[in-house]
Protein backbone atom coordinates (compact mmCIF):
# COMPACT_ATOMS: atom_id res chain seq x y z
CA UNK A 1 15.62 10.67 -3.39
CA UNK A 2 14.11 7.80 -1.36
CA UNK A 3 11.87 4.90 -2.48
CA UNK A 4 9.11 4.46 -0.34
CA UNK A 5 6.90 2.36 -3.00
CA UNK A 6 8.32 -0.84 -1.65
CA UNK A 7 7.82 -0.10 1.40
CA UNK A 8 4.29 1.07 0.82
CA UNK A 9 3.71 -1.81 -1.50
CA UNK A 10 4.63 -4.54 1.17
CA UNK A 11 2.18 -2.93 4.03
CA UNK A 12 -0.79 -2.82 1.50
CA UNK A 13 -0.34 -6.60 0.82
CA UNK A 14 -0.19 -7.00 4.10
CA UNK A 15 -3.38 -5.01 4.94
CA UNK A 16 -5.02 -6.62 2.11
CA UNK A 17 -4.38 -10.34 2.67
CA UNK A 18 -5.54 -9.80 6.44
CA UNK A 19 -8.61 -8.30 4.83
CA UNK A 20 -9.25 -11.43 3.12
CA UNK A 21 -8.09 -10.17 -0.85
CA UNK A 22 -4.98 -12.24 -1.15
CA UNK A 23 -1.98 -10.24 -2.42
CA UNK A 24 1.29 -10.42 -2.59
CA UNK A 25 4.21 -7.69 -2.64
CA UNK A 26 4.68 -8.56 -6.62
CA UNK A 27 0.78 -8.20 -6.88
CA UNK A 28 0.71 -4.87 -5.08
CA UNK A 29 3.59 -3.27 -7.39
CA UNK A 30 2.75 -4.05 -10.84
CA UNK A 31 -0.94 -3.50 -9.69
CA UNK A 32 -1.39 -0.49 -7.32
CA UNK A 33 1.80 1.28 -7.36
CA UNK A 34 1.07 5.17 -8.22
CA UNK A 35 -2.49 4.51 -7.46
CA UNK A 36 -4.66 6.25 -5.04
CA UNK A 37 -5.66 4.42 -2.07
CA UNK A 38 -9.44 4.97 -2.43
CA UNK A 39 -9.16 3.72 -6.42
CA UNK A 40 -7.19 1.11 -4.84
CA UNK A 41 -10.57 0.35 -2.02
CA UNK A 42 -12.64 0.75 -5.15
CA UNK A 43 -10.84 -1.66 -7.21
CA UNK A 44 -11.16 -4.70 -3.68
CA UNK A 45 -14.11 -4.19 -2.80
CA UNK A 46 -15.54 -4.54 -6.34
CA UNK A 47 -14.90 -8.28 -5.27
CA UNK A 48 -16.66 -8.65 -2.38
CA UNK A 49 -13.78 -7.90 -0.17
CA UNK A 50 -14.45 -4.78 2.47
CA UNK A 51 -11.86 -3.01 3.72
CA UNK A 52 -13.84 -0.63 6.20
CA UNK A 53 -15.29 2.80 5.38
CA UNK A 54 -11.57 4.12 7.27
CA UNK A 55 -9.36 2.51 5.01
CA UNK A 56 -8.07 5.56 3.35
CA UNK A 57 -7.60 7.77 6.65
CA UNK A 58 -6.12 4.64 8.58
CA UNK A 59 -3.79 4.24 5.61
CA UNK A 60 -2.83 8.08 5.83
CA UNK A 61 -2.29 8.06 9.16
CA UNK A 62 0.12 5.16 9.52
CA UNK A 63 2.41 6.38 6.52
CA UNK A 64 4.26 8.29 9.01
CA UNK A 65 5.37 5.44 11.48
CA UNK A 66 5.66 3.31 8.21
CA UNK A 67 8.60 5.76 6.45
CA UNK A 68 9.75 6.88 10.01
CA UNK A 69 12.15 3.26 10.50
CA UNK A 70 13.64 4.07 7.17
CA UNK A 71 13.38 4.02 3.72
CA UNK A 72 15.94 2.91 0.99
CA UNK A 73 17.78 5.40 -1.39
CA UNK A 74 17.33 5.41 -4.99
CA UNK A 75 20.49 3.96 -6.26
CA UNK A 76 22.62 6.80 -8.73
CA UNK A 77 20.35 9.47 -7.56
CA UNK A 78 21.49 12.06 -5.76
């Protein structure tokens, strides 16, 4: 089993802070993790904040590249 939450979590404050909603990683995971991406959009741009009509898809599509240089084992999981 693989944890790809902080991974995920890290890119989307990232994306977000570019975008002008300032988050950090902490933010993100007690605040998006398990969430959809479009409830996520939903939830930013209720403030004013836009994060394109592509968000979702361009958040899809770079998943991929994002879990392709690695992703960290669950500890005592097998």
């Amino acid at each position: 089993l693989v944890d790809t939450e902080n991974l995920a979590n890290r890119r989307l404050a990232e994306w977000l802070s570019t975008a002008g909603y300032p988050a950090s990683f902490e933010y993100c995971r007690k605040n998006f993790s398990g969430r959809s991406m479009v409830s996520v959009q939903k939830e930013v741009e209720a403030t004013g904040v836009s994060l394109g009509v592509d968000f979702v898809e361009r958040w899809n599509a770079g998943l991929p590249d994002l879990f392709a240089h690695g992703v960290e084992a669950v500890p005592y999981v097998r």
